[in-house]
C-alpha atoms as a PDB file:
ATOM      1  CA  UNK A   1       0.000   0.000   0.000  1.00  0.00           C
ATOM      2  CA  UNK A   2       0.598   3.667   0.153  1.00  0.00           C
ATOM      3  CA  UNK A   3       3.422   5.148   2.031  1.00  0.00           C
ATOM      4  CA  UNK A   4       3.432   8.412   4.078  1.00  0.00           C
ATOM      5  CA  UNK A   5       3.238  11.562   1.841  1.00  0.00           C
ATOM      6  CA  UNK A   6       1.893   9.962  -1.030  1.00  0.00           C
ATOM      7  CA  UNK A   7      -1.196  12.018  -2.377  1.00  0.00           C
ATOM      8  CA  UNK A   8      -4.926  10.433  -2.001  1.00  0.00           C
ATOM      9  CA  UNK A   9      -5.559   7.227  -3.976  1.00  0.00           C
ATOM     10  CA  UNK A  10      -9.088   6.817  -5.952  1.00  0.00           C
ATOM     11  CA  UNK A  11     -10.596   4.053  -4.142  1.00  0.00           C
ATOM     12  CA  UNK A  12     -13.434   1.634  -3.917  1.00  0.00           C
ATOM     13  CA  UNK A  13     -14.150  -1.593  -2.111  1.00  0.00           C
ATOM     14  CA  UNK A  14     -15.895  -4.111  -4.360  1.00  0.00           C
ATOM     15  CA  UNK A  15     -17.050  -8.105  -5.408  1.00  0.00           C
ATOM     16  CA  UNK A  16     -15.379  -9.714  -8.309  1.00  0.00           C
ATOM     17  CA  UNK A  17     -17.498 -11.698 -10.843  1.00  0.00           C
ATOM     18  CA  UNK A  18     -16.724 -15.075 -12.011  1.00  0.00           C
ATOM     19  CA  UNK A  19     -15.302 -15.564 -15.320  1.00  0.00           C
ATOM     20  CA  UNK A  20     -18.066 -16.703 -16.955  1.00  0.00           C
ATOM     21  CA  UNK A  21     -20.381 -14.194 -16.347  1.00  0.00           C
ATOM     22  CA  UNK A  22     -17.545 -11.762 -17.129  1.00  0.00           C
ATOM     23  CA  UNK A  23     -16.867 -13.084 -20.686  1.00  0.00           C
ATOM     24  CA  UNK A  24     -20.912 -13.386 -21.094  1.00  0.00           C
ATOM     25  CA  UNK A  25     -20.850  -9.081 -20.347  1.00  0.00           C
ATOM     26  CA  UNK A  26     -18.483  -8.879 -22.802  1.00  0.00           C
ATOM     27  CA  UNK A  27     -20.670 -10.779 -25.364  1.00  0.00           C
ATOM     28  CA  UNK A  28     -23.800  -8.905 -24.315  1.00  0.00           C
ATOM     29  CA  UNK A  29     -21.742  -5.467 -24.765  1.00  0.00           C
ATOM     30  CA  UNK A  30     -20.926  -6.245 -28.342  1.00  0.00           C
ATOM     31  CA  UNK A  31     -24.222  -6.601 -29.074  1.00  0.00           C
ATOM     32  CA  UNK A  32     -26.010  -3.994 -27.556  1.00  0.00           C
ATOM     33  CA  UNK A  33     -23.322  -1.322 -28.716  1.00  0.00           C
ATOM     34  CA  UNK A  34     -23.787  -0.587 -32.410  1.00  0.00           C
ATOM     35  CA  UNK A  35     -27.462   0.504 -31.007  1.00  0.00           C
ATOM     36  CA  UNK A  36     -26.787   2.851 -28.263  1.00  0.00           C
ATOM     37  CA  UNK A  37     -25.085   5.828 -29.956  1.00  0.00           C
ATOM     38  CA  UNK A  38     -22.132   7.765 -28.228  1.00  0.00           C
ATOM     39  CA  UNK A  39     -21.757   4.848 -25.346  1.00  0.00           C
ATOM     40  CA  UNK A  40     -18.356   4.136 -24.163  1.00  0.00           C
ATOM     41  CA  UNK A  41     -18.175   0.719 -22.761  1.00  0.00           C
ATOM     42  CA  UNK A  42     -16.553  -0.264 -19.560  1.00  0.00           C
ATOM     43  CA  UNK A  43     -13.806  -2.825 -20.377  1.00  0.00           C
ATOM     44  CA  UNK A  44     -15.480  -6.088 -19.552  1.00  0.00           C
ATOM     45  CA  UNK A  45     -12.510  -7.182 -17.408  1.00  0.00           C
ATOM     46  CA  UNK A  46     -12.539  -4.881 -14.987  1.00  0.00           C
ATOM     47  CA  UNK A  47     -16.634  -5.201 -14.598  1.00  0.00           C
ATOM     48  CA  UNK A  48     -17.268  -5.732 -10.787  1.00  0.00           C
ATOM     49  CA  UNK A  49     -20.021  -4.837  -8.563  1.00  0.00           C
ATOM     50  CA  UNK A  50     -19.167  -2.035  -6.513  1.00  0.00           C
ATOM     51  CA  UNK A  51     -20.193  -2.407  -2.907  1.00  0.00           C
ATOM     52  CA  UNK A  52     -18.274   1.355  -1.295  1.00  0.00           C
ATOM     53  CA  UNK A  53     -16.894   3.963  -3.750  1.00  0.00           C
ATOM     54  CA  UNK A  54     -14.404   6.156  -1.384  1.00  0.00           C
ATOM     55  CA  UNK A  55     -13.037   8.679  -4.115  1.00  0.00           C
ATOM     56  CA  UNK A  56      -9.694  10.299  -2.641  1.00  0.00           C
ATOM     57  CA  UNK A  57      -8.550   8.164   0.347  1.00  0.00           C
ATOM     58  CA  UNK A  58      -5.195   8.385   2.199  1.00  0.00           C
ATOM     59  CA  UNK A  59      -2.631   6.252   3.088  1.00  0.00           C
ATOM     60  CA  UNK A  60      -3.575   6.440   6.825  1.00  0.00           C
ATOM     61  CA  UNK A  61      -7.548   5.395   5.580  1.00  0.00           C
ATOM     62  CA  UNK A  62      -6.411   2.475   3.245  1.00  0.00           C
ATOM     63  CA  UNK A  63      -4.568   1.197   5.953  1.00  0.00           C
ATOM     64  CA  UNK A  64      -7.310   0.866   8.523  1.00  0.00           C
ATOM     65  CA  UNK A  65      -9.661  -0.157   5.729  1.00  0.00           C
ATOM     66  CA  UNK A  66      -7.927  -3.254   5.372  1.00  0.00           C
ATOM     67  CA  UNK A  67      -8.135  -4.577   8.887  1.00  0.00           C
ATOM     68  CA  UNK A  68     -11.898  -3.820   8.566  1.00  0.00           C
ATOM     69  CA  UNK A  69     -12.871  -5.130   5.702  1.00  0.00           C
ATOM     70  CA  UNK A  70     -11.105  -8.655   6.570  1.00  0.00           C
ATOM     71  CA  UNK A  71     -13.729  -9.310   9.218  1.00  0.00           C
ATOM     72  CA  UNK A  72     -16.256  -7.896   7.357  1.00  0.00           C
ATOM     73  CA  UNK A  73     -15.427 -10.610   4.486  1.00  0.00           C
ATOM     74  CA  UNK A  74     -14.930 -13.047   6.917  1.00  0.00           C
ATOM     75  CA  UNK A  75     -18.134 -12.630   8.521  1.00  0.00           C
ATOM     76  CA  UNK A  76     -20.231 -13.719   5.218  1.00  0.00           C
ATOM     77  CA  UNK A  77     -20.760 -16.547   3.647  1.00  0.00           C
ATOM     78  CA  UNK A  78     -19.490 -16.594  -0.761  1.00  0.00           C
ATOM     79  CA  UNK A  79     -23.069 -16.518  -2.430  1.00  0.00           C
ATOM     80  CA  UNK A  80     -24.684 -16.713  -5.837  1.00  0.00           C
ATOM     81  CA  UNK A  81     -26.355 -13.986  -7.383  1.00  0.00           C
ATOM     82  CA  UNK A  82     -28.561 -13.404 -10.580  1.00  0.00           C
ATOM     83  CA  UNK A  83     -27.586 -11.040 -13.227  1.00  0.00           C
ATOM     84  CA  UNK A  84     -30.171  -9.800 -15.727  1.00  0.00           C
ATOM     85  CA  UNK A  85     -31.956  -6.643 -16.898  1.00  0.00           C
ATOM     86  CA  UNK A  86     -30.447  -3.879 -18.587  1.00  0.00           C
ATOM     87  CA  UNK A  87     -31.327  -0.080 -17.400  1.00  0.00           C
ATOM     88  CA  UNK A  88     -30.178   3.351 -17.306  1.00  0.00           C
ATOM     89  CA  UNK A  89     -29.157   6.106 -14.955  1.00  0.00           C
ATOM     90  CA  UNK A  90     -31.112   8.632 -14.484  1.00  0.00           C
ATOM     91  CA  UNK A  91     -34.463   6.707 -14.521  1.00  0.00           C
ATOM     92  CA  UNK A  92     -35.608   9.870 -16.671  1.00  0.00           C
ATOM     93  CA  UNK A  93     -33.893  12.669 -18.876  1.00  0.00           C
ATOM     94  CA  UNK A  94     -30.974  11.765 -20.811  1.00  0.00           C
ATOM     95  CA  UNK A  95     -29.109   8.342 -19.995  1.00  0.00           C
ATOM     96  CA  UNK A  96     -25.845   9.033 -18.368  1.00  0.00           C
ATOM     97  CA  UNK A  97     -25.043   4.962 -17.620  1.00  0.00           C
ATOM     98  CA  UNK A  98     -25.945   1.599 -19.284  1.00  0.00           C
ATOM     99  CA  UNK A  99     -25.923  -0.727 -16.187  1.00  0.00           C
ATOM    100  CA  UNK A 100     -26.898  -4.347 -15.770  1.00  0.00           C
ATOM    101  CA  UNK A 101     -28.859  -5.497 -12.500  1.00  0.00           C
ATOM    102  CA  UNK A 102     -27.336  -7.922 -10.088  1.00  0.00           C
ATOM    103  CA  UNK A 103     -30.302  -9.929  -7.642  1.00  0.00           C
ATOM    104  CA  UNK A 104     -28.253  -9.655  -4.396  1.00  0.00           C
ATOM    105  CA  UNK A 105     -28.872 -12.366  -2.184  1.00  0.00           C
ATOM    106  CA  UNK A 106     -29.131 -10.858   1.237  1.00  0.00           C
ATOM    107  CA  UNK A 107     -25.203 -11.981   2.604  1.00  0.00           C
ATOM    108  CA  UNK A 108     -24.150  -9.340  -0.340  1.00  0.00           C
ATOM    109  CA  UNK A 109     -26.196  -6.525   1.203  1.00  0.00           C
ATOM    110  CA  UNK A 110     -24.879  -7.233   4.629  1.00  0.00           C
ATOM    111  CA  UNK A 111     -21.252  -6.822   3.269  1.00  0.00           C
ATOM    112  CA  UNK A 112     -22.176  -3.706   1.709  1.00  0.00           C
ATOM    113  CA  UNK A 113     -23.598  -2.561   5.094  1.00  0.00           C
ATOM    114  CA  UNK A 114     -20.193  -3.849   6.509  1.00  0.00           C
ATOM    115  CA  UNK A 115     -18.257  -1.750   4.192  1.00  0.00           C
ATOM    116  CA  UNK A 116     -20.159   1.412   4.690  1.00  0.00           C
ATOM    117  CA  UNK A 117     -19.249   1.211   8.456  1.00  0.00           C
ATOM    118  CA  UNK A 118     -15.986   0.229   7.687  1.00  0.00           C
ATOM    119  CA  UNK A 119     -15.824   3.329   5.500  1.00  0.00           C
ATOM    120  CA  UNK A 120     -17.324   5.582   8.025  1.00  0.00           C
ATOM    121  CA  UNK A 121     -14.859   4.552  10.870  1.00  0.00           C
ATOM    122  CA  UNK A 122     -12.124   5.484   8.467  1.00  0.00           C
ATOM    123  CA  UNK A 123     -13.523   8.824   8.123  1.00  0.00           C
ATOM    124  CA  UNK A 124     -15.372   8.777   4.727  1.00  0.00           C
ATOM    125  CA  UNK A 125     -18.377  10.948   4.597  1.00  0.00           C
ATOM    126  CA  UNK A 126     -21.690   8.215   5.018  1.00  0.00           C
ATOM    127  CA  UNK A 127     -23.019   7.632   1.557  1.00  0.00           C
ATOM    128  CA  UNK A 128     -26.381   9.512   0.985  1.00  0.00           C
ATOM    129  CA  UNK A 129     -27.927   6.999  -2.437  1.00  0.00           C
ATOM    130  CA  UNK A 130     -29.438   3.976  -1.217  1.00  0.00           C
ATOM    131  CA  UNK A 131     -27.133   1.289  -2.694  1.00  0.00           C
ATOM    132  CA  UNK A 132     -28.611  -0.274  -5.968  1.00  0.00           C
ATOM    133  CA  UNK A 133     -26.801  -3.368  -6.879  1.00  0.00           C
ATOM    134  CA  UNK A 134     -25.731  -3.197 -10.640  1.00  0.00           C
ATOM    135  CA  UNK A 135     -23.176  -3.309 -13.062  1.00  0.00           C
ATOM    136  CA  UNK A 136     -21.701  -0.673 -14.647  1.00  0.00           C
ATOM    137  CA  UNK A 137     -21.605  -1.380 -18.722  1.00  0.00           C
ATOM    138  CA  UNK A 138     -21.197   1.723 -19.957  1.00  0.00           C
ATOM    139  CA  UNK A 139     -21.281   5.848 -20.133  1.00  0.00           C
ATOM    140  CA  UNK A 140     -22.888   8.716 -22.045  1.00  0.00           C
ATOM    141  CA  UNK A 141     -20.965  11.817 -22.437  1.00  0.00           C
ATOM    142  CA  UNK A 142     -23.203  14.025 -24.510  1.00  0.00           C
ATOM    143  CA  UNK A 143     -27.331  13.924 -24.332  1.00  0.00           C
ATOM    144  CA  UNK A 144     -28.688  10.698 -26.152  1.00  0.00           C
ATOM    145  CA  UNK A 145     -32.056   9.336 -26.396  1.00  0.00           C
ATOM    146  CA  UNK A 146     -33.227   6.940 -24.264  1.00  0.00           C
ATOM    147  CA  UNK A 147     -32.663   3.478 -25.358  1.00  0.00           C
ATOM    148  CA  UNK A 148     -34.942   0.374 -26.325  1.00  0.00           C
ATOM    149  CA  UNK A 149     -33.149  -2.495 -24.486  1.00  0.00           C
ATOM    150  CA  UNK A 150     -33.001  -5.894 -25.015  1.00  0.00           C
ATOM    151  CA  UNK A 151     -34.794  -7.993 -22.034  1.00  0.00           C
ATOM    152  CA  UNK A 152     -31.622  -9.868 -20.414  1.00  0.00           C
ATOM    153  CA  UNK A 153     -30.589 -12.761 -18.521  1.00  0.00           C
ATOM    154  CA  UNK A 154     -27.247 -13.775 -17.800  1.00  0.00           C
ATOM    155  CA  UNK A 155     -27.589 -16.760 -15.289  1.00  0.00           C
ATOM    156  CA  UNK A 156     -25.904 -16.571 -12.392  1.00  0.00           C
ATOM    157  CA  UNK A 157     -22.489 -15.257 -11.115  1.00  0.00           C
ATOM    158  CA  UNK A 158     -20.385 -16.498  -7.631  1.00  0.00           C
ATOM    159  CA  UNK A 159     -19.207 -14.070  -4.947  1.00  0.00           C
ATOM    160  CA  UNK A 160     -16.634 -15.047  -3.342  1.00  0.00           C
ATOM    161  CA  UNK A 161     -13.984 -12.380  -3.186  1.00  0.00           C
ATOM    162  CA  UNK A 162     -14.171  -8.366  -2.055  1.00  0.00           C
ATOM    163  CA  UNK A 163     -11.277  -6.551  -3.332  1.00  0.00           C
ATOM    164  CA  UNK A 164     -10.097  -2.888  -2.422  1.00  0.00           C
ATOM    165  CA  UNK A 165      -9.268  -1.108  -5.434  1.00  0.00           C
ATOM    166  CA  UNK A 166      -7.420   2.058  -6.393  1.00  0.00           C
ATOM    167  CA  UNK A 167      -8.371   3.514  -9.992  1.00  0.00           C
ATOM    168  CA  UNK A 168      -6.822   5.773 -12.216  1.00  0.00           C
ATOM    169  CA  UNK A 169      -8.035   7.674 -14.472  1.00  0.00           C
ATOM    170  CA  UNK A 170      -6.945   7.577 -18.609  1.00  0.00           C
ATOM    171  CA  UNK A 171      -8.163   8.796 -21.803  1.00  0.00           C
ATOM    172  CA  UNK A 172      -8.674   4.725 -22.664  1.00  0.00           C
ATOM    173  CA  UNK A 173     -11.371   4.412 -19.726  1.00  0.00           C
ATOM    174  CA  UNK A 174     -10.329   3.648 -15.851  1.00  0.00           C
ATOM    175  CA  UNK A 175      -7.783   1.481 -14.952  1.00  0.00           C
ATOM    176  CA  UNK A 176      -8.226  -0.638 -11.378  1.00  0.00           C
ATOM    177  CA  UNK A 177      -5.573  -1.867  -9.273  1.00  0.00           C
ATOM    178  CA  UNK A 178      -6.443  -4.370  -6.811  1.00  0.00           C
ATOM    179  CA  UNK A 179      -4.411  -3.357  -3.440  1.00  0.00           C
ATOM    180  CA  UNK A 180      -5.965  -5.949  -0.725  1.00  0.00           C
ATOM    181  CA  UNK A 181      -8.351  -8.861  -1.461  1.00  0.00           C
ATOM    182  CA  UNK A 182     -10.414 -10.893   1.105  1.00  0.00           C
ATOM    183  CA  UNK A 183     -12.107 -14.282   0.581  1.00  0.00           C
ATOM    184  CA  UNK A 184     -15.378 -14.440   2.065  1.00  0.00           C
ATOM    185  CA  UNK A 185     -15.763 -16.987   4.928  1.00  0.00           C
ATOM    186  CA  UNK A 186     -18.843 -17.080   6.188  1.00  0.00           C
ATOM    187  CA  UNK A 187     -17.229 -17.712   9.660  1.00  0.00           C
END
């Protein structure tokens, strides 16, 4: 991890999809594309279902983050949840975000609850959305009509990992570096 007076790292705490469902996003995403006009797709690869976004976080934060989010990961059992139905953020005006839905079976929400506290102690400001499990498939930068989408179902996906990530920022789209991963335990 950081050292001391290294400047604020992006961060995020998250759940890694298996590779199945990863490689099926990346099908769906070539399809779906060449319809939606002016979308920039999210690299399939680094596709993941956010639990905490942090945004700047020091040094001193990502290192009691860790601690926390070990027994948070530890305290849940790995689970399966379903991934289907395409929508769009904001529910009206302009789309900003293609996003897929993720059916969160209810250990998933408890490790989000986990994280937020975990986020909290470290001094992170509580988040004020209600969390919305989905996927993040791609972004609008300019106004675009709202789309006609496909109905979707892309079976199931494992949780089974929570990963702290920093992410920078390119011209080619976000790039995520995992610093700490936990295996949930269910212990």
């Amino acid at each position: 991890m950081s050292g001391r007076g290294e400047p604020p790292a992006r961060a995020f705490v998250a759940l890694e999809l298996d590779a199945r469902v990863r490689e099926a996003i990346g099908e769906l995403q070539a399809r779906v594309a060449p319809r939606l006009e002016g979308l920039r797709l999210t690299r399939a690869e680094g596709i993941h279902l956010t639990l905490r976004f942090l945004g700047p976080t020091t040094p001193e934060q990502l290192r009691q983050l860790g601690p926390a989010l070990a027994s948070a990961a530890a305290a849940v059992a790995p689970g399966v949840a379903q991934v289907r139905s395409l929508g769009t953020f904001p529910e009206r005006g302009s789309p900003r975000v293609l996003w897929l839905g993720i059916e969160a079976p209810p250990q998933v929400l408890e490790l989000q609850l986990a994280c937020e506290r975990a986020a909290r102690r470290a001094g992170f400001e509580p988040e004020q959305r209600p969390f919305r499990p989905h996927l993040t498939l791609g972004r609008w930068r300019d106004h675009a009509p709202r789309p006609d989408l496909p109905e979707t179902d892309l079976g199931a996906t494992r949780f089974d990992t929570l990963v702290l990530y920093k992410s920078d920022l390119h011209r080619a789209g976000a790039v995520y570096t995992a610093l700490q991963s936990f295996e949930l335990g269910g212990g």
